[in-house]
N, C-alpha and C. Protein backbone atom coordinates (compact mmCIF):
# COMPACT_ATOMS: atom_id res chain seq x y z
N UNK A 1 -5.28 15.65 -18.61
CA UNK A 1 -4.00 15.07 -18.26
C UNK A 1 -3.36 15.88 -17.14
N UNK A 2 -2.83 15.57 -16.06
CA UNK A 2 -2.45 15.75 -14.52
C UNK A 2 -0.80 16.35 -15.45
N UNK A 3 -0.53 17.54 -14.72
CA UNK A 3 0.89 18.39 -15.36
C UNK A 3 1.93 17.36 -14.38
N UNK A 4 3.37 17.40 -15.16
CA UNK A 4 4.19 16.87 -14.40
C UNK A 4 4.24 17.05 -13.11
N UNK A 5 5.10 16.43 -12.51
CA UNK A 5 5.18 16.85 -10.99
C UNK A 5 6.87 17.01 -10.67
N UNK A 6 7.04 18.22 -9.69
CA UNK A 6 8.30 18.17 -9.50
C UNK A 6 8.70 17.55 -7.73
N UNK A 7 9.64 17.19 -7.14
CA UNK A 7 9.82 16.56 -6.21
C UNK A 7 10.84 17.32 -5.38
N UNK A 8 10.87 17.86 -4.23
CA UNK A 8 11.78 18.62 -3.53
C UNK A 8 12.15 18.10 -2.24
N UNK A 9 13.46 17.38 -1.96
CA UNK A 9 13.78 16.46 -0.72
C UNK A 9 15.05 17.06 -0.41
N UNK A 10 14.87 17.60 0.64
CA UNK A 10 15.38 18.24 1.83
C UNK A 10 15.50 17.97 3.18
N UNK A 11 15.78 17.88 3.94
CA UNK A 11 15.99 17.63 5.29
C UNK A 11 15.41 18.91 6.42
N UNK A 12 16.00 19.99 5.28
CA UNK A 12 15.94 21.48 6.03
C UNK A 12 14.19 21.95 5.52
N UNK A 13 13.81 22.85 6.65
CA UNK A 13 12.48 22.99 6.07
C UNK A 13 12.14 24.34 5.68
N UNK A 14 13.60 24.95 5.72
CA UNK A 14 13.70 26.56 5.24
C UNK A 14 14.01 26.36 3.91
N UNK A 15 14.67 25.32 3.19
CA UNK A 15 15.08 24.92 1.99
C UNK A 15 14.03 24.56 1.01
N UNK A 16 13.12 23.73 1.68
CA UNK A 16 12.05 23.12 1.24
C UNK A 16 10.86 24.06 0.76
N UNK A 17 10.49 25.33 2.06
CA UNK A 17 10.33 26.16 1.73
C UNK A 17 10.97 27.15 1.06
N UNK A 18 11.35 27.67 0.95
CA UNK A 18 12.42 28.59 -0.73
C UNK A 18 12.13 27.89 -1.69
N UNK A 19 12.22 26.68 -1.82
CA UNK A 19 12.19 25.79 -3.30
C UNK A 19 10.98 25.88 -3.49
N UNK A 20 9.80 25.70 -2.76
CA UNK A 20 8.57 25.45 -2.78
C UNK A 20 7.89 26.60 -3.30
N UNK A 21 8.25 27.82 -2.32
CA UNK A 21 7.74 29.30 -2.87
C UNK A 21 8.68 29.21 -4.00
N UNK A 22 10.20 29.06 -4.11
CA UNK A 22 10.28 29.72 -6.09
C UNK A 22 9.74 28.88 -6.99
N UNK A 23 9.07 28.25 -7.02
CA UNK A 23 8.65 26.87 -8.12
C UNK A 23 7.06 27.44 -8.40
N UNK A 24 6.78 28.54 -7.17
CA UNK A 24 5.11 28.58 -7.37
C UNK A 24 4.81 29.16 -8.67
N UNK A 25 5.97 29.93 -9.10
CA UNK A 25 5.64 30.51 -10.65
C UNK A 25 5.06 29.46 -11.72
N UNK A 26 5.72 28.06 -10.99
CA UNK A 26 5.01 26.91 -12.27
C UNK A 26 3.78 26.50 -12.16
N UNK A 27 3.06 27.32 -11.43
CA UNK A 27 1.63 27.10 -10.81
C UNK A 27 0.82 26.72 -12.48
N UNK A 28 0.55 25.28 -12.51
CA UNK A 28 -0.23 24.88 -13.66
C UNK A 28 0.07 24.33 -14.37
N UNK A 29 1.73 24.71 -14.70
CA UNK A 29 2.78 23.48 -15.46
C UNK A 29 3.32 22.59 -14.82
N UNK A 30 3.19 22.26 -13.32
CA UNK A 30 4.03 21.08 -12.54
C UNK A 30 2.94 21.40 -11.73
N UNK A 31 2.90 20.26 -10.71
CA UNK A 31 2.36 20.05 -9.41
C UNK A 31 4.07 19.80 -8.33
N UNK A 32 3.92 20.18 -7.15
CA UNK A 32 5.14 20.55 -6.22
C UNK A 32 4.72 19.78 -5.23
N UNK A 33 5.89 18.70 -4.87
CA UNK A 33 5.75 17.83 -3.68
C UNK A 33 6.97 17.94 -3.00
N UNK A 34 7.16 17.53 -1.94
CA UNK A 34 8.31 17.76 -0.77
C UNK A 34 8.37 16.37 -0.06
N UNK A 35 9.54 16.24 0.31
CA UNK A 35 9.85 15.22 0.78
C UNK A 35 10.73 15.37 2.31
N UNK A 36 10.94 14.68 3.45
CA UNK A 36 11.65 15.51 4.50
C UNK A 36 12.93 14.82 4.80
N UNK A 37 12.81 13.49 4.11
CA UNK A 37 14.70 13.27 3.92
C UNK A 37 14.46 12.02 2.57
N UNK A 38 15.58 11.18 2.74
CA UNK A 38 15.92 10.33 1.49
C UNK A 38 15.02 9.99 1.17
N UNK A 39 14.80 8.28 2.35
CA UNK A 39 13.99 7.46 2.45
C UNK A 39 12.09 8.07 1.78
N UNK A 40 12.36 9.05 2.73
CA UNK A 40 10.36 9.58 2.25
C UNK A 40 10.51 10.05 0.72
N UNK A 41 11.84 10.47 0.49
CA UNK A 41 11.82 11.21 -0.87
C UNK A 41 11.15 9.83 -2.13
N UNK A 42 12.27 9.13 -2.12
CA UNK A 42 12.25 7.81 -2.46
C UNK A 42 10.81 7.05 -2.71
N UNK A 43 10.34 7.23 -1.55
CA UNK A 43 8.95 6.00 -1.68
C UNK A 43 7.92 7.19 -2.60
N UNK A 44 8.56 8.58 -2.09
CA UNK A 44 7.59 9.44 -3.10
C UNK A 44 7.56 9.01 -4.60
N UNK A 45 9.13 9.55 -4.72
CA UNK A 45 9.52 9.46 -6.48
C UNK A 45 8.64 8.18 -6.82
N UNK A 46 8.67 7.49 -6.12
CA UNK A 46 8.14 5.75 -6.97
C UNK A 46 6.48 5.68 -7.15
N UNK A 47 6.45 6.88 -6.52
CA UNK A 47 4.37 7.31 -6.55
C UNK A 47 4.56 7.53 -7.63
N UNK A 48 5.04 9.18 -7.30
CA UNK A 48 4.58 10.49 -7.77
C UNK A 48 5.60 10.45 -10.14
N UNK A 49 6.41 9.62 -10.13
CA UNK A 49 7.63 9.60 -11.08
C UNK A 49 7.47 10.99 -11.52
N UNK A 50 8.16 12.03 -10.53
CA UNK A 50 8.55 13.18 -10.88
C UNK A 50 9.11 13.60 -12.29
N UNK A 51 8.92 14.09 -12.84
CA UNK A 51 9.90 14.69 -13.95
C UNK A 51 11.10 15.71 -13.82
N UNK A 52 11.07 16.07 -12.25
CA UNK A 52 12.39 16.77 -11.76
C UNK A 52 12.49 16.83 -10.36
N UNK A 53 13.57 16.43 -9.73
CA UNK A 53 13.53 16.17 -8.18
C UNK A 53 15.25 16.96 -8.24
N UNK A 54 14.89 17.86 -6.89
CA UNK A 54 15.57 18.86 -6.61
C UNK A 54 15.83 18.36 -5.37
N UNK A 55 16.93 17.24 -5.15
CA UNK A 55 17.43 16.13 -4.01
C UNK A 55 18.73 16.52 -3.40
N UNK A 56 18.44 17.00 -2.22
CA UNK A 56 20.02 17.09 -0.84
C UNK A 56 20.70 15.99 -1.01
N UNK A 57 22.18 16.60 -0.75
CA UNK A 57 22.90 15.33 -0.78
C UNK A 57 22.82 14.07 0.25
N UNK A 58 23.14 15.44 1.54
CA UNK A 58 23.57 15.20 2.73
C UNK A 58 21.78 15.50 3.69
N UNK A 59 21.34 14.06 4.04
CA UNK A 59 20.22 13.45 4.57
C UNK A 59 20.28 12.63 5.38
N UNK A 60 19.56 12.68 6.54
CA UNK A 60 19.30 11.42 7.18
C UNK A 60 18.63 10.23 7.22
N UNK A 61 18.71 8.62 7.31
CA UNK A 61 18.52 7.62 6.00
C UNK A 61 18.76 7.05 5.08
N UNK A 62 18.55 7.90 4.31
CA UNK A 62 19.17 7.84 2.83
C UNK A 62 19.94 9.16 2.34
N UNK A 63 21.13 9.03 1.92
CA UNK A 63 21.57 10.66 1.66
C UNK A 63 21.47 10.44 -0.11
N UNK A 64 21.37 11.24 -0.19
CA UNK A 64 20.78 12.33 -1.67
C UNK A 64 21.77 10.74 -3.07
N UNK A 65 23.14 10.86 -2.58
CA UNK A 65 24.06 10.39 -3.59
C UNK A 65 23.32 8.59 -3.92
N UNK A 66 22.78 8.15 -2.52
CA UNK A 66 22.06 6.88 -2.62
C UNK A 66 20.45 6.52 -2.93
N UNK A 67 19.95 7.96 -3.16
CA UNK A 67 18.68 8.02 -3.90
C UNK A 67 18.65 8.08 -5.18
N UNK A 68 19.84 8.66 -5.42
CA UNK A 68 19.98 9.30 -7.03
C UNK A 68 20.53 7.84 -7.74
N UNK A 69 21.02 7.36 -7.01
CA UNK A 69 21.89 5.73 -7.26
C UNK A 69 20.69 4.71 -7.49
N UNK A 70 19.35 4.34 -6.61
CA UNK A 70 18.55 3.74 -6.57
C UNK A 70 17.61 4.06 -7.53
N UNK A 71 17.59 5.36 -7.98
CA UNK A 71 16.42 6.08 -9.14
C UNK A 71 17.05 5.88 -10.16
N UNK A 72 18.52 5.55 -10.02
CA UNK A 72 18.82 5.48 -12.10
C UNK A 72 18.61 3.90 -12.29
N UNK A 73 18.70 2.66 -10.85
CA UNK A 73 18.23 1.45 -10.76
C UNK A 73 16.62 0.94 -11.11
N UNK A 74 16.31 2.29 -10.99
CA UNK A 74 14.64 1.59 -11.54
C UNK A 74 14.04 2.57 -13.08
N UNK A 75 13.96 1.51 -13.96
CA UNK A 75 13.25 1.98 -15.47
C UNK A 75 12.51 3.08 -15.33
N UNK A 76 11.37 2.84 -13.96
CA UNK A 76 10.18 3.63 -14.25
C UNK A 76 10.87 4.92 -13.84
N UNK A 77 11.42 5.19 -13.18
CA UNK A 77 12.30 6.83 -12.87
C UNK A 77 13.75 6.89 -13.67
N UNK A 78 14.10 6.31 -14.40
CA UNK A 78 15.61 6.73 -14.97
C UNK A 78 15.11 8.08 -15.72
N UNK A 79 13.93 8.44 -16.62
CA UNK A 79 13.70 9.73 -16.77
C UNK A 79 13.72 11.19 -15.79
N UNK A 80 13.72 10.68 -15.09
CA UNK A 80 14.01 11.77 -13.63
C UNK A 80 15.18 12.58 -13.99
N UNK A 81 14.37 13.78 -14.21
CA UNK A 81 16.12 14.55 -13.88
C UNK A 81 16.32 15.09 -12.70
N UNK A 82 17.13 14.78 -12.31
CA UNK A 82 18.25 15.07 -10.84
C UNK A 82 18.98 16.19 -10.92
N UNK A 83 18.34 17.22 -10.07
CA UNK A 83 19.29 18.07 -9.28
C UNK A 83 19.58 18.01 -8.06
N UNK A 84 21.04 17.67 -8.17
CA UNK A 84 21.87 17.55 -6.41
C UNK A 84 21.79 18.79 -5.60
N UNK A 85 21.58 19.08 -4.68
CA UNK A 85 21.18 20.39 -4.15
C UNK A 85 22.66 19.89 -2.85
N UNK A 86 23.79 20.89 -2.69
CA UNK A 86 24.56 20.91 -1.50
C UNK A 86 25.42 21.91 -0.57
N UNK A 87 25.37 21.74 0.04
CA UNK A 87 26.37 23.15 0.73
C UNK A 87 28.15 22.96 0.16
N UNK A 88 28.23 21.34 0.32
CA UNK A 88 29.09 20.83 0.04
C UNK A 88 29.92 21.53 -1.59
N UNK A 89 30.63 21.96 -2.17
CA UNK A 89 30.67 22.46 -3.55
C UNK A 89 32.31 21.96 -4.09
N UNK A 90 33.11 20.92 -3.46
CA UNK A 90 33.70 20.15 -3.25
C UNK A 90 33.82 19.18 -4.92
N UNK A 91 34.92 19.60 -5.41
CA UNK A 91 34.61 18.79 -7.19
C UNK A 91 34.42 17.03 -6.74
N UNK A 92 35.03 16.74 -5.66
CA UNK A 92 34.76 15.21 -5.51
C UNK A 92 33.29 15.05 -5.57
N UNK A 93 32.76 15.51 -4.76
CA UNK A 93 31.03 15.73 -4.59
C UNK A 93 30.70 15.89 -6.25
N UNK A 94 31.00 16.69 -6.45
CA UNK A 94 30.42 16.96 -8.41
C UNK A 94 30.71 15.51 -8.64
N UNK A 95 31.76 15.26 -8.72
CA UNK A 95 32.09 13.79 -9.63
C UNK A 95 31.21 12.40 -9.07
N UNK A 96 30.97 12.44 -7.59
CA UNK A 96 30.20 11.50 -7.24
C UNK A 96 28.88 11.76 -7.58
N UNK A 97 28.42 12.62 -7.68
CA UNK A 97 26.83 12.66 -7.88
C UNK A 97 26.91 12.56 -9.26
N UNK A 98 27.58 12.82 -10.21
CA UNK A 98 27.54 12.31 -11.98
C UNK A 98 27.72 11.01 -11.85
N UNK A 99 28.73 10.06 -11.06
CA UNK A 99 28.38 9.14 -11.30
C UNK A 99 27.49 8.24 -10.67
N UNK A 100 26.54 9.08 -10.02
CA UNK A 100 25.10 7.80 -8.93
C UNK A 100 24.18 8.09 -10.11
N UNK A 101 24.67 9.46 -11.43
CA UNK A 101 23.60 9.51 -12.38
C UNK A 101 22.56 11.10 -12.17
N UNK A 102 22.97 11.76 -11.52
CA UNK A 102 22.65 13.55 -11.53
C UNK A 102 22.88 13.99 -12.58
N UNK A 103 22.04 14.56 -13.08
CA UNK A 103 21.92 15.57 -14.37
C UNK A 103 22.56 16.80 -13.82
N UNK A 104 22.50 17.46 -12.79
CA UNK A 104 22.87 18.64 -12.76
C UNK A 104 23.30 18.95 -11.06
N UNK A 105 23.99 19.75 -10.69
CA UNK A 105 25.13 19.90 -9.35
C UNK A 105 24.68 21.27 -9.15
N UNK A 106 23.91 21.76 -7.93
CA UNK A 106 23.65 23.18 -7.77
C UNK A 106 23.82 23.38 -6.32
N UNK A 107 25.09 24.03 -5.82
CA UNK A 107 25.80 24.62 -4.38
C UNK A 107 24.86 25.70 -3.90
N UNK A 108 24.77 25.20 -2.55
CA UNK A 108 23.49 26.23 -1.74
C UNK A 108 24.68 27.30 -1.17
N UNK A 109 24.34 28.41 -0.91
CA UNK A 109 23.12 28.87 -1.63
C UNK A 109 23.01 29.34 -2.85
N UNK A 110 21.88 28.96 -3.42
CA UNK A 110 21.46 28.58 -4.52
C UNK A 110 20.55 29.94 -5.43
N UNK A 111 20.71 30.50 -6.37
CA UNK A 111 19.67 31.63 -6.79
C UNK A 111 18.70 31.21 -7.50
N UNK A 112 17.67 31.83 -6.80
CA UNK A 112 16.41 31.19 -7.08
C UNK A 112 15.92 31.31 -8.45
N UNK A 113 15.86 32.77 -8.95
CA UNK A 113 15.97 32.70 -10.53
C UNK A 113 16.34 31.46 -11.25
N UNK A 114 17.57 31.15 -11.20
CA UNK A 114 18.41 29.69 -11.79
C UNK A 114 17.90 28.94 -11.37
N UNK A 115 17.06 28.31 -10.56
CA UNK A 115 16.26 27.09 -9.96
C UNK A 115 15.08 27.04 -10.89
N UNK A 116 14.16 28.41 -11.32
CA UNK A 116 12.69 28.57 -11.37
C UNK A 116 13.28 28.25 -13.58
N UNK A 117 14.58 28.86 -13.41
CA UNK A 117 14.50 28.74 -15.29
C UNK A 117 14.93 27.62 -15.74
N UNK A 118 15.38 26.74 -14.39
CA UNK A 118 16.10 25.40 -14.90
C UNK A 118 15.02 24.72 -14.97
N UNK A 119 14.02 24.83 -13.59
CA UNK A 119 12.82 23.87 -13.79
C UNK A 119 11.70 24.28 -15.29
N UNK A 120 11.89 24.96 -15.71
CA UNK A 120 11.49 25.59 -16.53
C UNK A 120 11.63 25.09 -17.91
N UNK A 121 13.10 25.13 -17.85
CA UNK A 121 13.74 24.58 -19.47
C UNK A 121 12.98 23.25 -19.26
N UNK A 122 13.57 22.64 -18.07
CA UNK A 122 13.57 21.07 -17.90
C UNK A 122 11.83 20.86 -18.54
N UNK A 123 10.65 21.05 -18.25
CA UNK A 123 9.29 21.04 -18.24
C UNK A 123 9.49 21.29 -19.69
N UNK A 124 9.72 22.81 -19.86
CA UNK A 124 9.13 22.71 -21.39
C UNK A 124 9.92 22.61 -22.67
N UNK A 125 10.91 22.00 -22.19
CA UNK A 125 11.85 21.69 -23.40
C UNK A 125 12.70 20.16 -23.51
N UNK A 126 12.12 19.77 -22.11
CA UNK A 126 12.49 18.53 -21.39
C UNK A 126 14.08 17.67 -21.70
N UNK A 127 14.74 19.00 -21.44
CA UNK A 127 16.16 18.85 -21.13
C UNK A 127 16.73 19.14 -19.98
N UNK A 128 17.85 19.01 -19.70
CA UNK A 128 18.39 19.26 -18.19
C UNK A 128 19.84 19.97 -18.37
């Protein structure tokens, strides 16, 4: 059986990378995919049905709040847990991304520790 997969959509490719290297600790419990804005994120998730996508708000295309909106619209991904990834740290921003359906709100910059134990819980305890 193929380990979950986690999903990382970013715009930035210094972001993408950081997320990418702190996640490598899950080397065996997830497989790690990247995405380079909404839209690509999107047609991924609908491959790949991540079990955790670590999604920018603010994207070109599609921004983060209208992916997370379209993924709680389809059955086969409403299991997705959503982390909003933003510079933005703005409580309006919190409140809009709870309601497109985000499990969880994490302001860049971001500590990587808290990224690697969230993906962590999320995998092996499959909470958010």
């Amino acid at each position: 059986m193929q380990p979950p997969s986690i999903l990382i959509v970013d715009d930035e490719p210094y972001i993408r990378t950081l997320l990418e290297q702190t996640l490598e600790d899950l080397e065996g419990a997830a497989m790690i995919y990247t995405a380079v804005d909404g839209r690509d994120g999107l047609q991924q998730a609908r491959v790949l049905k991540p079990r955790v996508m670590f999604l920018d708000i603010m994207m070109p295309h599609l921004d983060g709040f209208e992916v997370c909106r379209l993924l709680r619209e389809d059955p086969a991904l409403n299991e997705t847990v959503v982390v909003l990834l933003t510079a933005r740290g703005q409580e309006v921003d919190r409140q809009k991304g709870l309601e497109v359906g985000a499990n969880l709100y994490i302001t860049k910059p971001f500590d990587p520790d808290a990224v690697l134990s969230l993906a962590r819980q999320v995998l092996e305890e499959g909470i958010a």
